[in-house]
Protein backbone atom coordinates (compact mmCIF):
# COMPACT_ATOMS: atom_id res chain seq x y z
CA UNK A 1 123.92 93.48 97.99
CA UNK A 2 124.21 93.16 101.56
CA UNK A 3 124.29 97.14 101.37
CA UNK A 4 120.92 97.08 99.81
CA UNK A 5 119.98 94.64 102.16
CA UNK A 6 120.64 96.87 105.15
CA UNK A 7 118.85 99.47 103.33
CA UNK A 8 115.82 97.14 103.37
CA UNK A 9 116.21 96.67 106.97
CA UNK A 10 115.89 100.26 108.08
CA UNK A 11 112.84 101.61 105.59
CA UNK A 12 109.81 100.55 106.62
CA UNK A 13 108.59 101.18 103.02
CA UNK A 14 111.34 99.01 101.55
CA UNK A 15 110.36 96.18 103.37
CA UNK A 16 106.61 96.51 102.34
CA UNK A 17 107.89 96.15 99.21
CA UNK A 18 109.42 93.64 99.69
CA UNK A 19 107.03 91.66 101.46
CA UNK A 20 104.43 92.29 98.19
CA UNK A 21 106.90 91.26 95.91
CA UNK A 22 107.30 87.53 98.05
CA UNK A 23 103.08 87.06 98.12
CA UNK A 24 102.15 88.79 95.02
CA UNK A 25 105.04 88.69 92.76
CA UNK A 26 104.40 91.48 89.86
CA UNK A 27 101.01 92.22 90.50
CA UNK A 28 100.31 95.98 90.76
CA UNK A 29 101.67 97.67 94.30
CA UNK A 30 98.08 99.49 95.83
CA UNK A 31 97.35 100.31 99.45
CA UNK A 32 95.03 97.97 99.66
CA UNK A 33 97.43 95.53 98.39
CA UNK A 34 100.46 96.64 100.76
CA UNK A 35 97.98 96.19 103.36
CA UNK A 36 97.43 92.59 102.48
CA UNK A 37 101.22 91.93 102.02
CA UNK A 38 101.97 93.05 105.93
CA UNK A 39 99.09 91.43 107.22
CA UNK A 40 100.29 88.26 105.75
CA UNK A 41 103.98 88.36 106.79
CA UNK A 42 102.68 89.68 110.38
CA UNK A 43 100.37 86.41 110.32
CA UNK A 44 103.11 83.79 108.96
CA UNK A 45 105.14 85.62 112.25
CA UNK A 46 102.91 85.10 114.80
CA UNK A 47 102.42 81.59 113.31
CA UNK A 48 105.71 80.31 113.43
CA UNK A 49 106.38 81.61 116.97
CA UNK A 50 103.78 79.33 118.34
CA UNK A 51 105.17 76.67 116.47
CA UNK A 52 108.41 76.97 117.78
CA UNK A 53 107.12 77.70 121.15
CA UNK A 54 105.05 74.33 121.32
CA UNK A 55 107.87 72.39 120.30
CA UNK A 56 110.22 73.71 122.91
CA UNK A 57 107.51 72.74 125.33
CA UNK A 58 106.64 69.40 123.77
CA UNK A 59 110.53 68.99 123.91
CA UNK A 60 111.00 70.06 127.88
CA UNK A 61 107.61 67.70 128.35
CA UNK A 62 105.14 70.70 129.09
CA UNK A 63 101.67 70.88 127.72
């Protein structure tokens, strides 16, 4: 598994994949829907960077 998982890692397809399969589980794999599935994961990113960035600065007392 941890093979595979590599794998994953290094094909940008793969990981597509992989992101449809976690938001849209078996529902059928279209550009369109690929599109969706990267905008998503690139959204929950972005998201949970500020989040961690406003804690370390609510933490260290910044604004």
């Amino acid at each position: 598994m941890e093979s595979r998982a590599k794998q994953i890692g290094k094909s940008r397809l793969d990981q597509l994949l992989a992101y449809h399969a976690k938001y849209f589980g078996n529902l059928a794999v279209t550009d369109e829907s690929l599109a969706q599935a990267l905008y998503l994961e690139t959204s929950q990113q972005e998201n949970f960077v500020t989040a961690v960035n406003n804690g370390i600065c609510t933490a260290l007392g910044g604004e």
